[in-house]
PDB file of N, CA and C in Angstrom:
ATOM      1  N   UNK A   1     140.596 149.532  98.174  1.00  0.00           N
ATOM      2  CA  UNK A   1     139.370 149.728  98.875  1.00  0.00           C
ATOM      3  C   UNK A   1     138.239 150.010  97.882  1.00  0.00           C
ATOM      4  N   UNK A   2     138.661 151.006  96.841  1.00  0.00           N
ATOM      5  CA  UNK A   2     137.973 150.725  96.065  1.00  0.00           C
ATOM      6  C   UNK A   2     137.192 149.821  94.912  1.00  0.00           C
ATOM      7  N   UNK A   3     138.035 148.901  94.722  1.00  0.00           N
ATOM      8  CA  UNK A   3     137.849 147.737  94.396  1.00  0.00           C
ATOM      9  C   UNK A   3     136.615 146.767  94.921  1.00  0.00           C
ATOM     10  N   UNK A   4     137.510 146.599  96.260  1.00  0.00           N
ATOM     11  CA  UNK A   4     135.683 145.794  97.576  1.00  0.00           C
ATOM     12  C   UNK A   4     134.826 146.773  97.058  1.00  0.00           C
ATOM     13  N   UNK A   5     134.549 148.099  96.781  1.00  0.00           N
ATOM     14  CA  UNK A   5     132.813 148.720  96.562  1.00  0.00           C
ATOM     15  C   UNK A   5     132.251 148.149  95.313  1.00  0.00           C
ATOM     16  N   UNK A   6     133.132 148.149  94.591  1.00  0.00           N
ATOM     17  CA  UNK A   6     132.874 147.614  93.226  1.00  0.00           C
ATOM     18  C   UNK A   6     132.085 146.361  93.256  1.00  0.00           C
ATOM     19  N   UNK A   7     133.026 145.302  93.894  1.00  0.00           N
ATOM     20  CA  UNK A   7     132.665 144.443  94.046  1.00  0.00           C
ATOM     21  C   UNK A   7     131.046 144.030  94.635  1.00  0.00           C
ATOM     22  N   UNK A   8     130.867 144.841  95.729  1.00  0.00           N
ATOM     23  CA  UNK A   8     130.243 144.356  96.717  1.00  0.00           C
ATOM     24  C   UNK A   8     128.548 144.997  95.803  1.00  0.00           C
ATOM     25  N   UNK A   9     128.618 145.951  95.189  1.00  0.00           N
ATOM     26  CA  UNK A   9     127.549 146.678  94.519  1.00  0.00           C
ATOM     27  C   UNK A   9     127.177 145.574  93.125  1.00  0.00           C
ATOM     28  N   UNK A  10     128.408 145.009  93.087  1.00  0.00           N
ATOM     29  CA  UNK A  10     127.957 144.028  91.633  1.00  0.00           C
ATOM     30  C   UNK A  10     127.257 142.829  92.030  1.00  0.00           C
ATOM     31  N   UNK A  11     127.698 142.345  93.188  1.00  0.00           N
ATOM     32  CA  UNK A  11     127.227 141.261  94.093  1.00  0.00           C
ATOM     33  C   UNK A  11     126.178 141.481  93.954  1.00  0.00           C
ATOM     34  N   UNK A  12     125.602 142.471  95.278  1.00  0.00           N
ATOM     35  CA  UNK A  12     123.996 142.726  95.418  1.00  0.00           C
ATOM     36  C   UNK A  12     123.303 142.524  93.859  1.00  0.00           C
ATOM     37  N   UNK A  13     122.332 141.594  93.705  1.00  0.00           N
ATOM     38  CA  UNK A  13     121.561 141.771  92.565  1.00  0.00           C
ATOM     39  C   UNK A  13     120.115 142.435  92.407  1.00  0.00           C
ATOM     40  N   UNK A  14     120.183 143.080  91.515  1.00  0.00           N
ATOM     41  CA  UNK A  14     118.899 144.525  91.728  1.00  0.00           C
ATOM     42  C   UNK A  14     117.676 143.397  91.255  1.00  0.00           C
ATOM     43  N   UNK A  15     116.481 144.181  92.123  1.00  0.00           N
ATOM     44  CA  UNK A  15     115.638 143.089  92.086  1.00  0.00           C
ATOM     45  C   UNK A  15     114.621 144.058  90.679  1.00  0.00           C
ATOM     46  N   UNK A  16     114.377 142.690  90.143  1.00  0.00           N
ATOM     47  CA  UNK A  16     113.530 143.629  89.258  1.00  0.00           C
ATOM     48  C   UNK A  16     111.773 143.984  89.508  1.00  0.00           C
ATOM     49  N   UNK A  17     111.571 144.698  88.701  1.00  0.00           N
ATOM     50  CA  UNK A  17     110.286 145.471  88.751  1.00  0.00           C
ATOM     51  C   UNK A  17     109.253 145.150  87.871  1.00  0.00           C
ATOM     52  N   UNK A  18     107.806 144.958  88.086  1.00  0.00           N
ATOM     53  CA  UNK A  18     107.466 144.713  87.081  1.00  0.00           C
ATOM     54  C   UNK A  18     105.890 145.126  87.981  1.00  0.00           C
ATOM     55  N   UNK A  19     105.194 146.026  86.992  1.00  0.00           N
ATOM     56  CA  UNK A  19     103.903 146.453  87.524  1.00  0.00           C
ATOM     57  C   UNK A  19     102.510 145.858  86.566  1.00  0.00           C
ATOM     58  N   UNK A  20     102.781 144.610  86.281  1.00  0.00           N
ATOM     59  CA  UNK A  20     101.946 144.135  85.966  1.00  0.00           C
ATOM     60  C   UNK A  20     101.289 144.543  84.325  1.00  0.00           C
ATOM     61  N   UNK A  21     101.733 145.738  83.786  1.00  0.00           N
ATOM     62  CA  UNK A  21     101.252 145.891  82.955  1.00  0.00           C
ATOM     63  C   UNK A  21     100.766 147.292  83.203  1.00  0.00           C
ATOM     64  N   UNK A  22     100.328 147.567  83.699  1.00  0.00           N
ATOM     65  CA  UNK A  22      99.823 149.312  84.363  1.00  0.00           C
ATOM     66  C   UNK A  22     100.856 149.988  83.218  1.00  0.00           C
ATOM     67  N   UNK A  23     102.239 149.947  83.337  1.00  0.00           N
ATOM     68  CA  UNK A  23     102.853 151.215  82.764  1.00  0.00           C
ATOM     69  C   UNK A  23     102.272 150.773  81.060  1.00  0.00           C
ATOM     70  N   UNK A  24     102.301 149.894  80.195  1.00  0.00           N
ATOM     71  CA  UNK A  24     101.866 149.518  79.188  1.00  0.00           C
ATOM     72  C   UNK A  24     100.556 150.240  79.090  1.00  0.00           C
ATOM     73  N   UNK A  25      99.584 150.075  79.598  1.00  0.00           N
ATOM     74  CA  UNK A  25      98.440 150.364  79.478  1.00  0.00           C
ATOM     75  C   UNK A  25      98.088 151.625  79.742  1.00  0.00           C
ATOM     76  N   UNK A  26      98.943 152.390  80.293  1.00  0.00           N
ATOM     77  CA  UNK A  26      98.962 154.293  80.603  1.00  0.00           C
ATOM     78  C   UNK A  26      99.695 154.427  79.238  1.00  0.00           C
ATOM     79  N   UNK A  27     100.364 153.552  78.322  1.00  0.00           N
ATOM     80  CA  UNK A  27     100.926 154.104  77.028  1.00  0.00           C
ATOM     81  C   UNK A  27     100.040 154.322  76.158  1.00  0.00           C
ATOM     82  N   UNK A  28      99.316 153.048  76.397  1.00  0.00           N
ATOM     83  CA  UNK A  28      98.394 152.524  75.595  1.00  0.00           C
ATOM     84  C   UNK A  28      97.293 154.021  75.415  1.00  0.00           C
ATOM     85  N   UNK A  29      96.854 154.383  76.916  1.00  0.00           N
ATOM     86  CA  UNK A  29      96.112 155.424  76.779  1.00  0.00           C
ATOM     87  C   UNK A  29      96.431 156.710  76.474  1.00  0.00           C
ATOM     88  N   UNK A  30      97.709 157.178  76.676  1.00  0.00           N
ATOM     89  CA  UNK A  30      98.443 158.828  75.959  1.00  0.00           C
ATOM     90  C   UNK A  30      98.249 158.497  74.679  1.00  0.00           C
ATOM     91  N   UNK A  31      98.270 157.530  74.341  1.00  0.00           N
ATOM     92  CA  UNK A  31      99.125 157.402  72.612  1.00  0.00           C
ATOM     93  C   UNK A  31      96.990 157.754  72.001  1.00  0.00           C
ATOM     94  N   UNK A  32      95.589 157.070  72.728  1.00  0.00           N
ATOM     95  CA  UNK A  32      94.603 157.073  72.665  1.00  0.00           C
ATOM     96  C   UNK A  32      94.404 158.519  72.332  1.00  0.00           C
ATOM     97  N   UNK A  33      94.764 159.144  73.756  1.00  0.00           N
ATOM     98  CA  UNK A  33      94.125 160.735  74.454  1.00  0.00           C
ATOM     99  C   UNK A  33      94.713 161.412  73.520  1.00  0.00           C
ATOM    100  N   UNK A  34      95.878 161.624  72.761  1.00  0.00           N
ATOM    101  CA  UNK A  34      97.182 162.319  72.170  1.00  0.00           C
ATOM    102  C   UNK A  34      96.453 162.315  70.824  1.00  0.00           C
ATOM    103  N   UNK A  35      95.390 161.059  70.372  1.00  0.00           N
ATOM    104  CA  UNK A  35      95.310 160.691  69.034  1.00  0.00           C
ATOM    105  C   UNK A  35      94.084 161.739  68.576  1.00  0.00           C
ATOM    106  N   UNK A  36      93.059 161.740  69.775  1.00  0.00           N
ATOM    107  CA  UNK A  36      91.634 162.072  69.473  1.00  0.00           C
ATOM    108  C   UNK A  36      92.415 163.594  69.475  1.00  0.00           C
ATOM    109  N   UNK A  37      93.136 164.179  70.144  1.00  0.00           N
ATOM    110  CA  UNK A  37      93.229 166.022  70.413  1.00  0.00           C
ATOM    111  C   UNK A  37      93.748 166.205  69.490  1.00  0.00           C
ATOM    112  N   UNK A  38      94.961 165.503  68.467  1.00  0.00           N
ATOM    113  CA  UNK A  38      95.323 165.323  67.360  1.00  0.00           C
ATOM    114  C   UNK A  38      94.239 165.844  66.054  1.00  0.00           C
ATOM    115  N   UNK A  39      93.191 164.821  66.101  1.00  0.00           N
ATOM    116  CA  UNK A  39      91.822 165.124  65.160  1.00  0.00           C
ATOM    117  C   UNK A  39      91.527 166.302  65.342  1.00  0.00           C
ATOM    118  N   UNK A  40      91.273 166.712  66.634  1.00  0.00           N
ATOM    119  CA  UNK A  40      90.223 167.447  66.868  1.00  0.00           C
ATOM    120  C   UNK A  40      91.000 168.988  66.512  1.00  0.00           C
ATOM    121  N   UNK A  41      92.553 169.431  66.873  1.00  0.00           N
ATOM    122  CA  UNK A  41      93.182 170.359  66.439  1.00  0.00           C
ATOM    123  C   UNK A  41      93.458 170.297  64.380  1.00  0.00           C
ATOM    124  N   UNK A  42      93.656 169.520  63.818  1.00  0.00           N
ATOM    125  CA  UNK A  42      93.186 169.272  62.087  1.00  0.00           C
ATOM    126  C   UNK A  42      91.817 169.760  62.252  1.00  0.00           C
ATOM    127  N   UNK A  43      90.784 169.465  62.777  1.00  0.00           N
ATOM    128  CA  UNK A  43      89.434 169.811  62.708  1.00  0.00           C
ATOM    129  C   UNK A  43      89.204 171.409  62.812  1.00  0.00           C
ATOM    130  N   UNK A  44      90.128 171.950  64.128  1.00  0.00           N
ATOM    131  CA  UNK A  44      89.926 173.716  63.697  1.00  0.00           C
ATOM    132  C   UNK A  44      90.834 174.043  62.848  1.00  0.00           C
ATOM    133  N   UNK A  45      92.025 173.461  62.189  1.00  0.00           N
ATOM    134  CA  UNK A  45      92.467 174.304  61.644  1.00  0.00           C
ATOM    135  C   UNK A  45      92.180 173.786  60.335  1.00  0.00           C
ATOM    136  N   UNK A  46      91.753 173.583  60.180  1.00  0.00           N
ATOM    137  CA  UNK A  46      91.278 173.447  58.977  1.00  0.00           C
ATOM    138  C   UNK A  46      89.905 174.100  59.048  1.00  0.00           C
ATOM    139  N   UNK A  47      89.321 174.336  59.887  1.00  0.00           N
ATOM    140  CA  UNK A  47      88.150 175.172  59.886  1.00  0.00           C
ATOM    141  C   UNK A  47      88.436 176.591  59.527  1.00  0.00           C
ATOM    142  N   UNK A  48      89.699 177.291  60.374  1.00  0.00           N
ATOM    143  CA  UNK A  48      90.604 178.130  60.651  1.00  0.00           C
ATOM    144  C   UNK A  48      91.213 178.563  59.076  1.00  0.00           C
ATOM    145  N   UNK A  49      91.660 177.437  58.686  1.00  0.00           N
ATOM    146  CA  UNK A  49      92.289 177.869  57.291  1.00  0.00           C
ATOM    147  C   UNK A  49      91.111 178.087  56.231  1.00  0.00           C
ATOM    148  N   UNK A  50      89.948 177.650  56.360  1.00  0.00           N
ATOM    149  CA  UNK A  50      88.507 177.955  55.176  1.00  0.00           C
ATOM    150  C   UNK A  50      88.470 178.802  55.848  1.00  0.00           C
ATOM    151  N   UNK A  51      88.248 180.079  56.694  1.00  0.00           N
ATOM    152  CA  UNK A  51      87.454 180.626  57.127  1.00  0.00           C
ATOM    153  C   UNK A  51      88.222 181.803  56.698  1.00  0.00           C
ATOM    154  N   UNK A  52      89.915 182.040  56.639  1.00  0.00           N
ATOM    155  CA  UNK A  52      90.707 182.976  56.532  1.00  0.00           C
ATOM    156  C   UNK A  52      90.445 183.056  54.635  1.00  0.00           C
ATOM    157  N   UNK A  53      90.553 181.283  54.226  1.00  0.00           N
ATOM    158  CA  UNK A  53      90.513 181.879  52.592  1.00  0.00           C
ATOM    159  C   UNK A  53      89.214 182.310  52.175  1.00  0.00           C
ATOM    160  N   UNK A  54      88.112 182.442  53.014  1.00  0.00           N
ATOM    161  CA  UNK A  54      86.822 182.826  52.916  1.00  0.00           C
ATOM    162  C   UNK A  54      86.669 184.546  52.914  1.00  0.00           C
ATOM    163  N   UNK A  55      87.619 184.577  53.985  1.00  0.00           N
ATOM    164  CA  UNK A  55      87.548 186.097  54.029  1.00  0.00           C
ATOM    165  C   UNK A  55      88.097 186.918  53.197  1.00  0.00           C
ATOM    166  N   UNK A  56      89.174 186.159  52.583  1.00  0.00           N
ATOM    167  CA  UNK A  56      90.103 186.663  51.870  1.00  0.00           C
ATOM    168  C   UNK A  56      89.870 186.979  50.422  1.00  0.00           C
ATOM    169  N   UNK A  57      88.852 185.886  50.147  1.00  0.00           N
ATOM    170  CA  UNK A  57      87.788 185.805  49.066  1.00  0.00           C
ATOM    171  C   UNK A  57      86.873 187.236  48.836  1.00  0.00           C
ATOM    172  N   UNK A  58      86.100 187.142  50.056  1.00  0.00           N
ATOM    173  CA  UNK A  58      85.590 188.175  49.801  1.00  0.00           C
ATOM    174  C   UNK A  58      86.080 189.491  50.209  1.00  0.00           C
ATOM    175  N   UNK A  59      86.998 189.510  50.212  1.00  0.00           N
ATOM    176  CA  UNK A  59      87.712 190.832  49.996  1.00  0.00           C
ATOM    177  C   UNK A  59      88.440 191.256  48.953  1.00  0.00           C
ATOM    178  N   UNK A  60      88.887 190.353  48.121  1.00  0.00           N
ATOM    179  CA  UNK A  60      89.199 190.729  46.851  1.00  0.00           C
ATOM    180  C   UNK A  60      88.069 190.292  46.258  1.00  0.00           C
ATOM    181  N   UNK A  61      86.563 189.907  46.136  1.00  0.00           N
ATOM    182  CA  UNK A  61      85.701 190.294  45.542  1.00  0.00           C
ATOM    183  C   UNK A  61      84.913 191.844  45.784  1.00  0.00           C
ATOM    184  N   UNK A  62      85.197 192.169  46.980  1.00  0.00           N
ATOM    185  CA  UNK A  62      84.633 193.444  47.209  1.00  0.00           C
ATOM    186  C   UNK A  62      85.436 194.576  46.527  1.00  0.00           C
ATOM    187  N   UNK A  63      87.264 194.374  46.745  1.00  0.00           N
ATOM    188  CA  UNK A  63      88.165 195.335  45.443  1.00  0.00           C
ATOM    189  C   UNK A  63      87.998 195.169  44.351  1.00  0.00           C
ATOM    190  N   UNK A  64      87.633 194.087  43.950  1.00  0.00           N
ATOM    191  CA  UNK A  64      87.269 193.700  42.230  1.00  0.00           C
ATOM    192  C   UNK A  64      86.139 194.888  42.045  1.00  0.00           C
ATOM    193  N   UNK A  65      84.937 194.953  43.029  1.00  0.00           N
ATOM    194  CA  UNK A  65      83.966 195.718  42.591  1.00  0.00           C
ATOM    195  C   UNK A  65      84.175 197.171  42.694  1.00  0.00           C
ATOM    196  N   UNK A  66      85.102 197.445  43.590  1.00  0.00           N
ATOM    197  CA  UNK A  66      85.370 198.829  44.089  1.00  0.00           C
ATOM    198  C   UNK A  66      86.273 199.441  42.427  1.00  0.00           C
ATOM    199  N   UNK A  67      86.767 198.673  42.173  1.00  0.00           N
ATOM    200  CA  UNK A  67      88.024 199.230  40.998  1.00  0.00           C
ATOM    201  C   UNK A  67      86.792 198.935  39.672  1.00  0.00           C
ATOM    202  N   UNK A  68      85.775 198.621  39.476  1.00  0.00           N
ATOM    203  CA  UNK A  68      85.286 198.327  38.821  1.00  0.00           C
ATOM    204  C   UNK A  68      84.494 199.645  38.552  1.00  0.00           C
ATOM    205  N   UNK A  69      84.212 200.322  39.943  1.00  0.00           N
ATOM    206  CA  UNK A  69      83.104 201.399  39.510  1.00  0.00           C
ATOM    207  C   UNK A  69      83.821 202.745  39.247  1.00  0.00           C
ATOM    208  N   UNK A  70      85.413 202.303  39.066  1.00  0.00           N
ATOM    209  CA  UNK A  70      86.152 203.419  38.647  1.00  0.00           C
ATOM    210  C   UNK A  70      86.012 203.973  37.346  1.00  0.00           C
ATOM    211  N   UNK A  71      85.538 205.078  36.919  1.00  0.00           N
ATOM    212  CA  UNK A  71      85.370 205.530  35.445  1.00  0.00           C
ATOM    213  C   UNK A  71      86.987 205.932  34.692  1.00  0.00           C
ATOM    214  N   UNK A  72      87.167 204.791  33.802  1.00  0.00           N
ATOM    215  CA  UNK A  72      88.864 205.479  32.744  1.00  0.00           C
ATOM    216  C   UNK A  72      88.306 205.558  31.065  1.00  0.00           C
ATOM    217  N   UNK A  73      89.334 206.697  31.322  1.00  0.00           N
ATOM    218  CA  UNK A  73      89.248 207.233  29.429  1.00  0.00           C
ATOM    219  C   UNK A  73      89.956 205.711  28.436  1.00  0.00           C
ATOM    220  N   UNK A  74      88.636 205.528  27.298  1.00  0.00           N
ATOM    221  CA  UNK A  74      89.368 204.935  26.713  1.00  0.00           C
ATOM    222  C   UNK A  74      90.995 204.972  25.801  1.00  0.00           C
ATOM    223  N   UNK A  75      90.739 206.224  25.712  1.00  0.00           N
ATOM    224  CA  UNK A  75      91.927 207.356  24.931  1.00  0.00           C
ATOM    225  C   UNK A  75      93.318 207.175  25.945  1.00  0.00           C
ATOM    226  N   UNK A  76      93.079 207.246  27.240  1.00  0.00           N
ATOM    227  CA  UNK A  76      94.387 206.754  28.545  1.00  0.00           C
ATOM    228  C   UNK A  76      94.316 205.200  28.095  1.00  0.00           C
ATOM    229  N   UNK A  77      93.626 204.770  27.919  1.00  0.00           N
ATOM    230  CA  UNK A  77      93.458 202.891  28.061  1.00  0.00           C
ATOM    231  C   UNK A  77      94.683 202.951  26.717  1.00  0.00           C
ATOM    232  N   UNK A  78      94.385 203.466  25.001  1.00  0.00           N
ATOM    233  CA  UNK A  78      95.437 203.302  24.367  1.00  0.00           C
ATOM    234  C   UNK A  78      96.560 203.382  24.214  1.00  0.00           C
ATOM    235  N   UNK A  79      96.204 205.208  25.112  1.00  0.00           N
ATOM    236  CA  UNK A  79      98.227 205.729  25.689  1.00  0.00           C
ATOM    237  C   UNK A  79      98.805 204.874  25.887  1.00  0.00           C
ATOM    238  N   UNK A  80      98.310 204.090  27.243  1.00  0.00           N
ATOM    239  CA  UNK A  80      99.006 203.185  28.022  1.00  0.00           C
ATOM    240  C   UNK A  80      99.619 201.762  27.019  1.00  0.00           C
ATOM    241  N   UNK A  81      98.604 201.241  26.379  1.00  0.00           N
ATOM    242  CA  UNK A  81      98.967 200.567  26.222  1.00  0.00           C
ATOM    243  C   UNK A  81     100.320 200.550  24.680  1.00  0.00           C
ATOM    244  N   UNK A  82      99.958 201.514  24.054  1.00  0.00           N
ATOM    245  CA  UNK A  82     100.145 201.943  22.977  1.00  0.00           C
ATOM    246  C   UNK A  82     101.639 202.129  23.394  1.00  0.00           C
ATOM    247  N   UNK A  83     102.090 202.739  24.374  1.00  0.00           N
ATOM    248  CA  UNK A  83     103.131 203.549  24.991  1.00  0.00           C
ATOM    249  C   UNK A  83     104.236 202.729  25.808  1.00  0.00           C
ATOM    250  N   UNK A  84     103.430 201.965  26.532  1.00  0.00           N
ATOM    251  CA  UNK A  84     104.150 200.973  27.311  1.00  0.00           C
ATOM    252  C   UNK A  84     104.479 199.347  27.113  1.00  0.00           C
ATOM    253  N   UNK A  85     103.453 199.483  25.844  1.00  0.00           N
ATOM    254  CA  UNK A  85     103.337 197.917  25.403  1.00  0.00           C
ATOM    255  C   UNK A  85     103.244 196.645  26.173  1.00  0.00           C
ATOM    256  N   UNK A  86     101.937 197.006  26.841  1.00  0.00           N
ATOM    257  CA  UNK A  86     101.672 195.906  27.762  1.00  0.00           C
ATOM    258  C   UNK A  86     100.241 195.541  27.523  1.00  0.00           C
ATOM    259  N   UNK A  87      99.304 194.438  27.623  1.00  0.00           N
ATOM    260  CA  UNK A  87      98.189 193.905  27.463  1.00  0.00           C
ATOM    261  C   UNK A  87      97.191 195.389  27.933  1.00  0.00           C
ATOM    262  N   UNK A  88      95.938 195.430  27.188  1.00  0.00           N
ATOM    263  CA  UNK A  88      94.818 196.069  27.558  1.00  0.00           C
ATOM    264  C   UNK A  88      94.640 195.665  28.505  1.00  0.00           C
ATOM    265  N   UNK A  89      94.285 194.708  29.400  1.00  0.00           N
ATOM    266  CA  UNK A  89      93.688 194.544  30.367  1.00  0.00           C
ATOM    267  C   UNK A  89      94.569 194.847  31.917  1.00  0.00           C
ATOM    268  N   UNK A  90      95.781 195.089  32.021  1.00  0.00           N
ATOM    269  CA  UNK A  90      97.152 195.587  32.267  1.00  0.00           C
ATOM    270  C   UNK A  90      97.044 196.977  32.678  1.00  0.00           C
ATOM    271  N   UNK A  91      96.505 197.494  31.480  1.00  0.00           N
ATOM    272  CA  UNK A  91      96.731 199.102  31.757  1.00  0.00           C
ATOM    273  C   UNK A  91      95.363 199.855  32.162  1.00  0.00           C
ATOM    274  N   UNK A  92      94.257 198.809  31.949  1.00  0.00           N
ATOM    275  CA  UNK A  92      92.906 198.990  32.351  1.00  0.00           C
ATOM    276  C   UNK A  92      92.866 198.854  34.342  1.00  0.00           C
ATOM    277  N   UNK A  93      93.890 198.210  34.563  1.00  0.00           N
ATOM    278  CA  UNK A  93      94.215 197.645  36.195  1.00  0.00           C
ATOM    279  C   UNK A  93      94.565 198.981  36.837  1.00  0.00           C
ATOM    280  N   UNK A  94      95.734 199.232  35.763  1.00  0.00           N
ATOM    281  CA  UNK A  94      96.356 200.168  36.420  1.00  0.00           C
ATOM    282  C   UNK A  94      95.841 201.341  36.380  1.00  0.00           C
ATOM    283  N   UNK A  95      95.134 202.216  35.706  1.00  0.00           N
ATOM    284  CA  UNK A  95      94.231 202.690  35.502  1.00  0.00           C
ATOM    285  C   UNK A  95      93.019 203.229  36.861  1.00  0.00           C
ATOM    286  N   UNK A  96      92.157 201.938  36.708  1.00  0.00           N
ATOM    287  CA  UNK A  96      91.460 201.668  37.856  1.00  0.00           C
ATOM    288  C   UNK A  96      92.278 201.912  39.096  1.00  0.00           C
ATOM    289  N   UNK A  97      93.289 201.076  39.121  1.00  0.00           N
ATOM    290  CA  UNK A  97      93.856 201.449  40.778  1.00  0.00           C
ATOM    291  C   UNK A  97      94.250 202.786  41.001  1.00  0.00           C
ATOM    292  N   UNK A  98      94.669 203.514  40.049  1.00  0.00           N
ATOM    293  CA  UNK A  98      95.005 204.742  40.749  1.00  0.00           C
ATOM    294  C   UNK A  98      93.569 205.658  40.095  1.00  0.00           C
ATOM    295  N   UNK A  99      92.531 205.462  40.528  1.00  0.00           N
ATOM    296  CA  UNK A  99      91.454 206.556  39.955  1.00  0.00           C
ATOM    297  C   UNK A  99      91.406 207.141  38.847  1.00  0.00           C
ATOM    298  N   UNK A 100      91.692 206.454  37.627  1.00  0.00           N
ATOM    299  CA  UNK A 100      91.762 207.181  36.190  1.00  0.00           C
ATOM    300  C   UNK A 100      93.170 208.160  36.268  1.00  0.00           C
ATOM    301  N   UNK A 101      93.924 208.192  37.081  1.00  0.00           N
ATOM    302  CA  UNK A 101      94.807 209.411  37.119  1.00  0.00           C
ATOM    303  C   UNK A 101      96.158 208.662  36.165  1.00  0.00           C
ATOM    304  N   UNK A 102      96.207 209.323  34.407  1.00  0.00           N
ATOM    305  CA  UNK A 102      96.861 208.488  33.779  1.00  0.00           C
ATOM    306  C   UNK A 102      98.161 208.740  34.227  1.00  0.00           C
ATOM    307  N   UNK A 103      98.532 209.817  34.919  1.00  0.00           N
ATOM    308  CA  UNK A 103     100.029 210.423  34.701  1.00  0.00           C
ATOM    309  C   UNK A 103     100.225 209.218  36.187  1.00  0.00           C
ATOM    310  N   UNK A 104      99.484 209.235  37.289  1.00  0.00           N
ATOM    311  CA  UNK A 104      99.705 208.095  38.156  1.00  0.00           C
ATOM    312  C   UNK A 104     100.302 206.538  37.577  1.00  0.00           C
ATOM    313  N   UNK A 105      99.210 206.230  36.675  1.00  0.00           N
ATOM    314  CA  UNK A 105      99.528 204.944  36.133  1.00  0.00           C
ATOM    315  C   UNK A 105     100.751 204.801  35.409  1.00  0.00           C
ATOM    316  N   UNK A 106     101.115 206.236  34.565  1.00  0.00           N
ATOM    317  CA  UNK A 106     102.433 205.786  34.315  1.00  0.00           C
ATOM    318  C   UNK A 106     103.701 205.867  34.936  1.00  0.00           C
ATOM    319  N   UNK A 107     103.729 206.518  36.056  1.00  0.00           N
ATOM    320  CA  UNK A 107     104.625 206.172  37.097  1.00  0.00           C
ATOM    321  C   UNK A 107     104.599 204.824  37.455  1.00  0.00           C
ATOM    322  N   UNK A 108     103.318 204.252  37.821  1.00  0.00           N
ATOM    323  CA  UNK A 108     103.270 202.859  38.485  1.00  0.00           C
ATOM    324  C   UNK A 108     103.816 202.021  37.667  1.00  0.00           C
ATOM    325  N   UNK A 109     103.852 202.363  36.676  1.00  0.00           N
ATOM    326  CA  UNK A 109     103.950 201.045  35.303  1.00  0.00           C
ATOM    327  C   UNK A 109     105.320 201.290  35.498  1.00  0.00           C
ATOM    328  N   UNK A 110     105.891 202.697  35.558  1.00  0.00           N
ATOM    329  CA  UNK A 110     107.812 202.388  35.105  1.00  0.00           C
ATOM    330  C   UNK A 110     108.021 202.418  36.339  1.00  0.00           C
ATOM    331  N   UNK A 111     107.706 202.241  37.315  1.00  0.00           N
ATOM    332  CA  UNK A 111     108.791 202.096  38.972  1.00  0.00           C
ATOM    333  C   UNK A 111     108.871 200.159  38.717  1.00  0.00           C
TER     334      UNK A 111
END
């Protein structure tokens, strides 16, 4: 019995479909609509990404100036370097970042 269903379903022949082109042309247009929102999302983020390294900019130009108006002994500037054997400009950082406080800097330097 099962057999005749088989049969009888293979018989019937499915009629085909065809919409003229419509479904083509709705591809045609996602692939359009999909392309421009495409641009236009590159367009903020890339706006998005200058705007973060912009900020970011000037915020380590504003610490550059902040560590800058820090007053250090030149006499700590030699300790350090003299002591730890690392570049002047190294121990002048470190220095600055912790407020002239040399016994600070040399913790920072050996952790």
């Amino acid at each position: 019995m099962e057999g005749d269903e088989i049969e009888q379903n293979s018989a019937v022949p499915k009629a085909k479909k065809h919409d003229s082109g419509a479904a083509d042309l709705e591809r045609v247009t996602d692939y359009a609509e999909e392309k421009e929102i495409a641009c236009e999302d590159m367009t903020n983020a890339i706006a998005a990404f200058d705007e973060r390294r912009s900020k970011e900019r000037n915020e380590k130009a504003e610490r550059e100036r902040e560590l800058a108006k820090v007053v250090i002994k030149k006499a700590d500037v030699d300790l350090i370097v003299h002591e730890m054997e690392i570049p002047r400009a190294e121990a002048e950082r470190s220095l600055r970042e912790n407020q002239g406080d040399l016994v600070q800097s040399l913790i920072q330097l050996t952790n």
